[in-house]
N, C-alpha and C. Protein backbone atom coordinates (compact mmCIF):
# COMPACT_ATOMS: atom_id res chain seq x y z
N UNK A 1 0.84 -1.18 0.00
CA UNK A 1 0.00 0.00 0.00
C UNK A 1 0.89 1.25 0.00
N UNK A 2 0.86 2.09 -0.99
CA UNK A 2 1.44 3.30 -0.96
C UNK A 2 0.43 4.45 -0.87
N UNK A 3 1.24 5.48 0.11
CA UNK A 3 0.58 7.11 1.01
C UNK A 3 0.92 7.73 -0.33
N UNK A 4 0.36 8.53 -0.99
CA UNK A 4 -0.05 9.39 -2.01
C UNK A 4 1.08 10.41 -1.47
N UNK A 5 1.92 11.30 -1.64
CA UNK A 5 2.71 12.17 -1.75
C UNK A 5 1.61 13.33 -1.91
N UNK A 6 1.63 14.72 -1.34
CA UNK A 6 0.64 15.94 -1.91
C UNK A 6 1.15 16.50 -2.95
N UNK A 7 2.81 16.20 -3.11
CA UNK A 7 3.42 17.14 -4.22
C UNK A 7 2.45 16.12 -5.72
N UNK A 8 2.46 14.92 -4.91
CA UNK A 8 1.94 13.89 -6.69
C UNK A 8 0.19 14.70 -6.85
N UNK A 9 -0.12 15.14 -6.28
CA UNK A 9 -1.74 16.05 -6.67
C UNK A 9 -1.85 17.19 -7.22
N UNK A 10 -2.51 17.38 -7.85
CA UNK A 10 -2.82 18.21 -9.27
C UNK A 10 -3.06 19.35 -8.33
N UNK A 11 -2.43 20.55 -8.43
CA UNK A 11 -3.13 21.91 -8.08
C UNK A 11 -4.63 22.13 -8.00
N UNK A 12 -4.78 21.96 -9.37
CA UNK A 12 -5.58 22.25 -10.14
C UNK A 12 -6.81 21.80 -9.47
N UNK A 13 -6.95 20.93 -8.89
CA UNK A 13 -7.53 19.42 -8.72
C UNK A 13 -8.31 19.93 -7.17
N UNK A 14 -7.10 20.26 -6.48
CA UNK A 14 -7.56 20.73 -4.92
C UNK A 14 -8.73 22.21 -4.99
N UNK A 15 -8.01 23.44 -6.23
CA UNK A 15 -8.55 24.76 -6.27
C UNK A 15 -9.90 24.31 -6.70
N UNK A 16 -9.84 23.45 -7.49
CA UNK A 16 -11.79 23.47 -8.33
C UNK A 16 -12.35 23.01 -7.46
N UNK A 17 -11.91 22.07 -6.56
CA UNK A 17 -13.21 21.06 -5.64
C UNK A 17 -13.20 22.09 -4.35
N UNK A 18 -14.78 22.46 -4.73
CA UNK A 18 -15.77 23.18 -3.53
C UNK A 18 -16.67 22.77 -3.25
N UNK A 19 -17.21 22.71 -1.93
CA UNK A 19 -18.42 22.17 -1.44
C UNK A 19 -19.71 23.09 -1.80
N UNK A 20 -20.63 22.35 -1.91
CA UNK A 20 -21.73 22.86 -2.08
C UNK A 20 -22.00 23.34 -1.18
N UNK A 21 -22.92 24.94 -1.07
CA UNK A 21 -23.50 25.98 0.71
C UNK A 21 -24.91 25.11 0.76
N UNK A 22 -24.40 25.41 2.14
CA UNK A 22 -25.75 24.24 2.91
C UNK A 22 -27.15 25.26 2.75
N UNK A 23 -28.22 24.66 2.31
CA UNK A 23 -29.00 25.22 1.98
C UNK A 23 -29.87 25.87 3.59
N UNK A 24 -30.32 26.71 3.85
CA UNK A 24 -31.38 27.23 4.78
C UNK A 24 -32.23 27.75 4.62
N UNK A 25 -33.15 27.42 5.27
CA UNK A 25 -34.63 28.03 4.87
C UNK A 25 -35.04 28.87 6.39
N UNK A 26 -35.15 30.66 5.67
CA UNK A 26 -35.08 31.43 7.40
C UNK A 26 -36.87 31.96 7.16
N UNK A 27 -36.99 31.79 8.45
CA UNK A 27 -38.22 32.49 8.64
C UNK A 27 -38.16 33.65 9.34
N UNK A 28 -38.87 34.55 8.89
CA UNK A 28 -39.12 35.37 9.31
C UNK A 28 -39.21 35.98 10.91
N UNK A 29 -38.84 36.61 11.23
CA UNK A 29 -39.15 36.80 13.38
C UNK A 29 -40.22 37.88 13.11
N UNK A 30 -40.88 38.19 13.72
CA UNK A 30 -41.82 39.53 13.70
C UNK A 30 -41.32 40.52 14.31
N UNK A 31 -41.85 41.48 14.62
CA UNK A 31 -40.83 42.74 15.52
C UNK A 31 -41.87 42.82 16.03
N UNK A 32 -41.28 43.47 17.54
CA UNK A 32 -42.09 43.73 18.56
C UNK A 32 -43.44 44.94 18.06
N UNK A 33 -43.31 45.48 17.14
CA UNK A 33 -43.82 46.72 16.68
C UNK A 33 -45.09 45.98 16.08
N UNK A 34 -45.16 44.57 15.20
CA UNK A 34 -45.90 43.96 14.58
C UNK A 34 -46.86 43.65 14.98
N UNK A 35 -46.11 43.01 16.74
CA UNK A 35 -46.80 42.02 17.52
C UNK A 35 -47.78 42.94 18.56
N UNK A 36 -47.53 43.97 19.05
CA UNK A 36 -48.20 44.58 18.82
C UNK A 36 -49.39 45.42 18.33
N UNK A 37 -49.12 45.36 17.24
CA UNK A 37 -50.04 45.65 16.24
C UNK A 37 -51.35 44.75 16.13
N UNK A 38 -51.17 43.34 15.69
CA UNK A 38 -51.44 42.22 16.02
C UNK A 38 -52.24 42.24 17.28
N UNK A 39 -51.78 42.54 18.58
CA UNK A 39 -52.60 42.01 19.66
C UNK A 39 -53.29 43.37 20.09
N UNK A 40 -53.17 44.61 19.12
CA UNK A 40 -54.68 45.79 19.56
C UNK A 40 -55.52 45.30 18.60
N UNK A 41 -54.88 44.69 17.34
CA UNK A 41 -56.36 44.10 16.46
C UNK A 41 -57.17 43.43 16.92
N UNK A 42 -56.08 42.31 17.94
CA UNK A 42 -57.27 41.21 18.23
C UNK A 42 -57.54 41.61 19.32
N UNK A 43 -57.30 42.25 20.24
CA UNK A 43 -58.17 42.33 21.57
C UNK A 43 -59.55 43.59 21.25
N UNK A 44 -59.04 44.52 19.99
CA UNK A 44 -60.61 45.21 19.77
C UNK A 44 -61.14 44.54 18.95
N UNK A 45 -61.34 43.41 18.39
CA UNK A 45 -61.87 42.45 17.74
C UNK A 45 -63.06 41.76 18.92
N UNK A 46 -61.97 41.30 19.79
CA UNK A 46 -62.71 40.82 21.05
C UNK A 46 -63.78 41.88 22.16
N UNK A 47 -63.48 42.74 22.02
CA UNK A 47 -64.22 43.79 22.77
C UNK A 47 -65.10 43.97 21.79
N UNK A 48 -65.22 43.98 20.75
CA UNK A 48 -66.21 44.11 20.14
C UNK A 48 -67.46 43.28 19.80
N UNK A 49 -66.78 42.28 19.67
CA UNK A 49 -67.54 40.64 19.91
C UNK A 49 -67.91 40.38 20.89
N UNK A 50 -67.83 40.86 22.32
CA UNK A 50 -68.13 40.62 23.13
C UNK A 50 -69.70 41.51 23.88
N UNK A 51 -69.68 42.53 23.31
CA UNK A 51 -70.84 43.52 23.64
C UNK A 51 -72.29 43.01 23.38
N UNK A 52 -73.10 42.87 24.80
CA UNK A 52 -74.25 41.88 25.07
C UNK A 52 -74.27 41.02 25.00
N UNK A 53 -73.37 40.24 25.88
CA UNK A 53 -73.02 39.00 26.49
C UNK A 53 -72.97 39.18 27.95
N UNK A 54 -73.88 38.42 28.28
CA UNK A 54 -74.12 38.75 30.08
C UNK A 54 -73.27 37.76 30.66
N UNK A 55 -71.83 38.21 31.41
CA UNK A 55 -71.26 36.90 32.05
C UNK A 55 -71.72 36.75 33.13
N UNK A 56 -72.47 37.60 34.01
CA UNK A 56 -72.79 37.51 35.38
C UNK A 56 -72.64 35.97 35.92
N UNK A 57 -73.43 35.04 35.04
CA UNK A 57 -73.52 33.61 36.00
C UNK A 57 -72.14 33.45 35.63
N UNK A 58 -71.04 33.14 35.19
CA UNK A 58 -69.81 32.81 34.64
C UNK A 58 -69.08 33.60 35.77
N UNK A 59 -69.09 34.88 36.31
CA UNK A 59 -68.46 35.18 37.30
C UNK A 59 -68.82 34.82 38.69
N UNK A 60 -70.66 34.42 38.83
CA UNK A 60 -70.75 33.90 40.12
C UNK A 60 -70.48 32.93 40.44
N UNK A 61 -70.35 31.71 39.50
CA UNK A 61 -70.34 31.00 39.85
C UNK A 61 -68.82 30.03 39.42
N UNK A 62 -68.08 30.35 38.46
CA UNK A 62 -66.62 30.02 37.98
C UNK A 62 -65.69 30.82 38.35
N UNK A 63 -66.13 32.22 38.07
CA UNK A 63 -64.69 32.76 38.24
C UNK A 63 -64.62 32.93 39.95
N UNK A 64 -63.33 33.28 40.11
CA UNK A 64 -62.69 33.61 41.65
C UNK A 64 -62.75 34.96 41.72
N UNK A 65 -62.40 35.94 42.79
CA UNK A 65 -62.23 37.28 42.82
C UNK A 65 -60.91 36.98 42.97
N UNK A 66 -60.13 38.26 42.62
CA UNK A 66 -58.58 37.56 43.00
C UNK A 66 -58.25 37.80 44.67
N UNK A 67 -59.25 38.07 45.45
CA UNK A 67 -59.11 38.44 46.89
C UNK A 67 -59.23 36.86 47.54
N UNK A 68 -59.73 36.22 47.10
CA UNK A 68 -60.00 34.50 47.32
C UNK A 68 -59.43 33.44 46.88
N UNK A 69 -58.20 34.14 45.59
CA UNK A 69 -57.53 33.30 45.18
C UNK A 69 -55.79 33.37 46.41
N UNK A 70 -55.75 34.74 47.09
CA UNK A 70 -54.57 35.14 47.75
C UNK A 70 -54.08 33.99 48.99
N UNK A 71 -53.55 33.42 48.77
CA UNK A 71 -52.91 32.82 50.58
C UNK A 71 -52.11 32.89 50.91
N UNK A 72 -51.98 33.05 52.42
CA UNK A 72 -50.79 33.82 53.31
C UNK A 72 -49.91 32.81 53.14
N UNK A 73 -48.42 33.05 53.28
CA UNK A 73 -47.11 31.97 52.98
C UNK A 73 -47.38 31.57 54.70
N UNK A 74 -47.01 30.20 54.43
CA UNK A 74 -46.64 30.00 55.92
C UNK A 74 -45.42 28.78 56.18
N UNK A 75 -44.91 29.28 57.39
CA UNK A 75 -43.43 29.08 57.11
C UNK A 75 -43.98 27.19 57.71
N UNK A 76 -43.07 25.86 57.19
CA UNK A 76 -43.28 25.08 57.38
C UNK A 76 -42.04 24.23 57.53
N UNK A 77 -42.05 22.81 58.08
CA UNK A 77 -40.58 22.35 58.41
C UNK A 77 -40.71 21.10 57.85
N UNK A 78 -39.70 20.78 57.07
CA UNK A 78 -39.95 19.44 56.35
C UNK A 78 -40.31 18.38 56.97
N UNK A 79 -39.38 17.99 58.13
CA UNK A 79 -39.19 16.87 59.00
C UNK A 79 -40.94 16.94 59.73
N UNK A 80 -41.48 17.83 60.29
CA UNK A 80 -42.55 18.18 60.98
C UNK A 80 -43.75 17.51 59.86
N UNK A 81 -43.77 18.44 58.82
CA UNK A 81 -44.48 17.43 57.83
C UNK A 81 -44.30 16.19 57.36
N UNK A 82 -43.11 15.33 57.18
CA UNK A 82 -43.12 14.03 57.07
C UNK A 82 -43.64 13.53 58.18
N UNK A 83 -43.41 13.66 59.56
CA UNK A 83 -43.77 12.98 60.59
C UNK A 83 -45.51 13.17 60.42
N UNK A 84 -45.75 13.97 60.53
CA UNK A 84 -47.48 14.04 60.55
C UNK A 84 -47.82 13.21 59.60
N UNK A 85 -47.02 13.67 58.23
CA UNK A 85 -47.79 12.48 56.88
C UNK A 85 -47.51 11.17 57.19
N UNK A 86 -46.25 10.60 57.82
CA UNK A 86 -46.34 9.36 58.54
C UNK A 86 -47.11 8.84 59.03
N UNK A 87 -47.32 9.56 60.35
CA UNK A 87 -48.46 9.64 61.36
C UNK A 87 -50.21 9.51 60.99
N UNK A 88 -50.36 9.91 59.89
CA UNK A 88 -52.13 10.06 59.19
C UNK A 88 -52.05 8.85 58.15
N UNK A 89 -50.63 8.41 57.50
CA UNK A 89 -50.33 7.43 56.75
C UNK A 89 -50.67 5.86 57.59
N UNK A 90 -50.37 6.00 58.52
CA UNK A 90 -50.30 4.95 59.51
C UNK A 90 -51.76 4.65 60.07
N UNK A 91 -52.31 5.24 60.24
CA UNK A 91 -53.99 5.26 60.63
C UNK A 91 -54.85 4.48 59.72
């Protein structure tokens, strides 16, 4: 088996062979300016569509106020809670 020498290769040979550019296909990004644009169309689209539509039962009875959705953090201890969940586990 004989290693090819670089001096034994054609100049010529190395300069012509180019790879083909990888093809990409770009999409488009929108600009914030668009999107925008976009979401005053559709929300007065929706305000508009929406006029004499009574949600009253939809709020009494689905939605939350957000005063009822609020709960106070309360500070808790891991170990304290495993033992209890043990403890009610065991019952």
């Amino acid at each position: 088996m004989i290693i090819p020498d670089l001096n034994d290769v054609e100049e010529d040979e190395i300069i012509t062979t180019v790879a083909a550019p990888p093809s990409l296909k770009v999409n488009k990004v929108k600009t914030i300016r668009e999107l925008d644009g976009e979401l005053s169309i559709s929300t007065g689209m929706l305000s508009d569509g929406m006029e004499g539509i009574d949600l009253s039962l939809l709020m009494s009875f689905a939605l939350c106020p957000p005063e009822m959705t609020f709960e106070e953090d309360k500070h808790w201890d891991w170990d304290v809670t495993f033992l209890a969940s043990a403890a009610a586990h065991r019952e």
